[in-house]
C-alpha atoms as a PDB file:
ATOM      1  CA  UNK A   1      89.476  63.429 134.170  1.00  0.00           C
ATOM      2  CA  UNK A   2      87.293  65.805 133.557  1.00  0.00           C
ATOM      3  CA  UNK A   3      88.953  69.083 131.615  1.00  0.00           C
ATOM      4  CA  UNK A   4      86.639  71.476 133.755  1.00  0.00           C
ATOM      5  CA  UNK A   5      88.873  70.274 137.100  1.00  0.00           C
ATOM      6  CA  UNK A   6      92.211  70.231 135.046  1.00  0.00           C
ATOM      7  CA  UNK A   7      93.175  74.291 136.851  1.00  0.00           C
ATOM      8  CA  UNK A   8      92.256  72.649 140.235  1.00  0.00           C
ATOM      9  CA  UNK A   9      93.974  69.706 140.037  1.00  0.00           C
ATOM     10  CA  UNK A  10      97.199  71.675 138.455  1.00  0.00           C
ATOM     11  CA  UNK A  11      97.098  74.025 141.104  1.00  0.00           C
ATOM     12  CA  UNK A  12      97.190  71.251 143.554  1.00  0.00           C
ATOM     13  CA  UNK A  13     100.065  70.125 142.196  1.00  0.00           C
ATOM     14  CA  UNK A  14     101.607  73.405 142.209  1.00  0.00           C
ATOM     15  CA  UNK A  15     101.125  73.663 146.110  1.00  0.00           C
ATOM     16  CA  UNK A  16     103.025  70.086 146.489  1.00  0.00           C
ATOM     17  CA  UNK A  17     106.003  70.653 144.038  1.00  0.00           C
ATOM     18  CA  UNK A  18     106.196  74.428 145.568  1.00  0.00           C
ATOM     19  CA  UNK A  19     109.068  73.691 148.033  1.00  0.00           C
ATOM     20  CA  UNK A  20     111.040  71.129 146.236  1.00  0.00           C
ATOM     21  CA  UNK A  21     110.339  72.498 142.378  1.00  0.00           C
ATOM     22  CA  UNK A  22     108.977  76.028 142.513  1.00  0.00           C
ATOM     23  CA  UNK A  23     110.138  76.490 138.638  1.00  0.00           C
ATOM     24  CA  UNK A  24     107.450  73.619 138.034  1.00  0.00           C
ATOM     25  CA  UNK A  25     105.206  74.654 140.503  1.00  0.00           C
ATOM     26  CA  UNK A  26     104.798  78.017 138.884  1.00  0.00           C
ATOM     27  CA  UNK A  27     104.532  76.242 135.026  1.00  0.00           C
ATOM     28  CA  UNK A  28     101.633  74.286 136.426  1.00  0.00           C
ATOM     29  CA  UNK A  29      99.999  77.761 137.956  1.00  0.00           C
ATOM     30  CA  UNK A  30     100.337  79.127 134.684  1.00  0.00           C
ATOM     31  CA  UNK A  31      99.174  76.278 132.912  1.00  0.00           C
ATOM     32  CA  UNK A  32      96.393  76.013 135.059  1.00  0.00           C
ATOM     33  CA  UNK A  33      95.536  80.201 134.611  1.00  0.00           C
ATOM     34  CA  UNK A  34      95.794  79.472 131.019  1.00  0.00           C
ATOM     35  CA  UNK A  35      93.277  76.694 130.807  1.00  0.00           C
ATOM     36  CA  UNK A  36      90.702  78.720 133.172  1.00  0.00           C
ATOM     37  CA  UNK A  37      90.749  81.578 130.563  1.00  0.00           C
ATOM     38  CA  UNK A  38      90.355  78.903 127.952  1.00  0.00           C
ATOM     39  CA  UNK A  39      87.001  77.283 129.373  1.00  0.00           C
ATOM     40  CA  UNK A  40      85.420  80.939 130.073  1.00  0.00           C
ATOM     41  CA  UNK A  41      86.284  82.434 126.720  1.00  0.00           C
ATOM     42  CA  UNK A  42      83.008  83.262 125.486  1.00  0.00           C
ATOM     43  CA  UNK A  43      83.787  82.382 121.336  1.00  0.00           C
ATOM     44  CA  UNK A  44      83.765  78.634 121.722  1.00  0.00           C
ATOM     45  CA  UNK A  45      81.668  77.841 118.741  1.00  0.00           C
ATOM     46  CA  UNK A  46      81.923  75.727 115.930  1.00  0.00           C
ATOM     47  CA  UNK A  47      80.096  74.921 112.726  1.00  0.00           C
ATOM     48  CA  UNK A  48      77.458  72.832 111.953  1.00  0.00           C
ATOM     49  CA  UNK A  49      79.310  69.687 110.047  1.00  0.00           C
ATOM     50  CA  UNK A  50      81.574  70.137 113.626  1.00  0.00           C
ATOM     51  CA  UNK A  51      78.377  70.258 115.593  1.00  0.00           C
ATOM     52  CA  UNK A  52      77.022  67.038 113.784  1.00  0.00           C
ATOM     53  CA  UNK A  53      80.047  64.793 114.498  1.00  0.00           C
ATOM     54  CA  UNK A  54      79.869  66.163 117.829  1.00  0.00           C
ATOM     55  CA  UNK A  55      76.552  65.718 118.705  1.00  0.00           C
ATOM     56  CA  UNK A  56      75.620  63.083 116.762  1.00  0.00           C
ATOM     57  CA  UNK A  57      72.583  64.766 114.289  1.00  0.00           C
ATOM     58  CA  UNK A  58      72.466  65.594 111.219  1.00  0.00           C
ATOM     59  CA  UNK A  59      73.494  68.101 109.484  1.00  0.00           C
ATOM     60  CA  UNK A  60      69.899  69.174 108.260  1.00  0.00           C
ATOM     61  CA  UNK A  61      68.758  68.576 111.279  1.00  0.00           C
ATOM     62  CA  UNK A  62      71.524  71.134 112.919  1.00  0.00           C
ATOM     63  CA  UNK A  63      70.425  73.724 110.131  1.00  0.00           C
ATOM     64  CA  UNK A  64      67.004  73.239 110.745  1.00  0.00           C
ATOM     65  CA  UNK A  65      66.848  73.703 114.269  1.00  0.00           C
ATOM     66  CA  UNK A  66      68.844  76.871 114.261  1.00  0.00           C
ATOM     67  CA  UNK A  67      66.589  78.163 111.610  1.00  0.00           C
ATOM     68  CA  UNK A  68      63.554  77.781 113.861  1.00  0.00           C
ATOM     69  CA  UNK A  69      65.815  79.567 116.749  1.00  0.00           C
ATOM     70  CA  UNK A  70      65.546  76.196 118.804  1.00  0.00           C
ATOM     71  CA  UNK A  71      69.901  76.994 118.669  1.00  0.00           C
ATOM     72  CA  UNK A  72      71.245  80.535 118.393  1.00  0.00           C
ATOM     73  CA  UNK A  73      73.107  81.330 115.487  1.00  0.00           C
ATOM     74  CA  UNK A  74      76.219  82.722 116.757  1.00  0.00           C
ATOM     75  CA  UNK A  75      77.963  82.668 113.351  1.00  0.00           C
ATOM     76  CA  UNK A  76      76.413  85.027 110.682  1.00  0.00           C
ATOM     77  CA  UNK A  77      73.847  84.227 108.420  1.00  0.00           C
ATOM     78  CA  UNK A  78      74.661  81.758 105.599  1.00  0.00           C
ATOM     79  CA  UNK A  79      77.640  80.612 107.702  1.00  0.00           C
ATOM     80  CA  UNK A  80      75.936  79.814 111.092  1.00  0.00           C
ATOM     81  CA  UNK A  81      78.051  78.469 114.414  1.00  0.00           C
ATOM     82  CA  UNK A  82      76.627  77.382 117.324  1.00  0.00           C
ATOM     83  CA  UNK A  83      78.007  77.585 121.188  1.00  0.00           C
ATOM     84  CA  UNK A  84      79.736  74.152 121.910  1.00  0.00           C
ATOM     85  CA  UNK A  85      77.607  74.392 125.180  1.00  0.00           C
ATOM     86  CA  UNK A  86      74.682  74.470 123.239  1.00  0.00           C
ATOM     87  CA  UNK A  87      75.150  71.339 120.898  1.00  0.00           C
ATOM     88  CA  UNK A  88      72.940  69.008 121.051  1.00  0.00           C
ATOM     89  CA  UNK A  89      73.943  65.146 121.972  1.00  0.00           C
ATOM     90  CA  UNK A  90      71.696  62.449 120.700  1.00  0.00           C
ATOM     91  CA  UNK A  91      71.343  59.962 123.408  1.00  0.00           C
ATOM     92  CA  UNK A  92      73.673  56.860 123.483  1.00  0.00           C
ATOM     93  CA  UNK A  93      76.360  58.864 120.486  1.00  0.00           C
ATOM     94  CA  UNK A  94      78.327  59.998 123.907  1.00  0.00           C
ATOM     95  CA  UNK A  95      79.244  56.261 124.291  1.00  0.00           C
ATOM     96  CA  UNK A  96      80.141  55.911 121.122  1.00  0.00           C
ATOM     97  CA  UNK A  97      82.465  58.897 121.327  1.00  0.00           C
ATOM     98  CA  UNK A  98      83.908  57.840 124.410  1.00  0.00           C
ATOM     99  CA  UNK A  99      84.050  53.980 122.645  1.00  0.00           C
ATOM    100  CA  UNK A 100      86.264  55.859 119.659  1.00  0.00           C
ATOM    101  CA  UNK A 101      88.307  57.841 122.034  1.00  0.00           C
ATOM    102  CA  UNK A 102      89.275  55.191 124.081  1.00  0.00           C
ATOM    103  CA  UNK A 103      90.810  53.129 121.052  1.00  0.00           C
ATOM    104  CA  UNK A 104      92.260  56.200 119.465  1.00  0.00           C
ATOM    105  CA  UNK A 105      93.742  56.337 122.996  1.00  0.00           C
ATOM    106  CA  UNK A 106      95.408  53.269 123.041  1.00  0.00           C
ATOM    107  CA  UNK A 107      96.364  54.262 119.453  1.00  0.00           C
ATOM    108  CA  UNK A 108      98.266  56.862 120.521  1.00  0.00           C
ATOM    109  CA  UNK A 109     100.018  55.136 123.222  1.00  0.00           C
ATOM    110  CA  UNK A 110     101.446  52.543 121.340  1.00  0.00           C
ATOM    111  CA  UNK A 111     102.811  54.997 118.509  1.00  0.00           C
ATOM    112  CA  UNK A 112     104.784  57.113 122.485  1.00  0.00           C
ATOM    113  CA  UNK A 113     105.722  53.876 122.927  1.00  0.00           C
ATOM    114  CA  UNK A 114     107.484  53.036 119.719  1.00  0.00           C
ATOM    115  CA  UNK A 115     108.802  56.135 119.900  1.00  0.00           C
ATOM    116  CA  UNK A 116     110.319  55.945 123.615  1.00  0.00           C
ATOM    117  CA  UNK A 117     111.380  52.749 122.222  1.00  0.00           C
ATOM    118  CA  UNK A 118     113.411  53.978 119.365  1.00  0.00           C
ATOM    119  CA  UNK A 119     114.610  57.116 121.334  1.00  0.00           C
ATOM    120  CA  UNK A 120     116.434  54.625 123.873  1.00  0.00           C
END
């Protein structure tokens, strides 16, 4: 699912759990307000070694293109950040992300699972 739609879904939920659960009905409302002002905050940068693994370019090349202005620096200078909207994705490293977060994913299940498991 797509984090963006998280609040809506949530808020769906909300509305169904309302007249059996309104305790968790009003968590997920909350959760949901809390994750809107999350996505709109406005300081959502990171760094240019984050931007790189993120993206998928080098590090030089990150550097370079914000010292041509191509990216705004919204760090300060020496130490420059760039908007995680504005990071640039070489084409094909979003499979590859998705690739390593699905096995990290499964990763993490198994280790719930063992946990569960020792918990019962």
């Amino acid at each position: 699912m797509i984090v963006s739609a998280l609040p809506a879904h949530w808020r769906s939920r909300a509305t169904e759990l309302a007249p059996y659960a309104p305790a968790a009905a009003q968590a997920f409302r909350d959760a949901a307000d809390q994750l809107d002002e999350a996505l709109q905050a406005p300081d959502d940068s990171v760094s240019i070694s984050e931007a790189a693994s993120l993206g998928g370019f080098s590090i030089d090349r990150l550097q370079k293109l914000v010292a041509n202005g191509r990216i705004a620096n919204v760090g300060r200078k020496g130490k420059p950040r760039i908007r995680r909207e504005d990071v640039p994705v070489k084409p094909g490293h979003a499979a590859k992300l998705r690739k390593l977060s699905t096995r990290a994913n499964i990763k993490a299940s198994g280790v719930v699972a063992s946990v569960i498991k020792e918990v019962q």
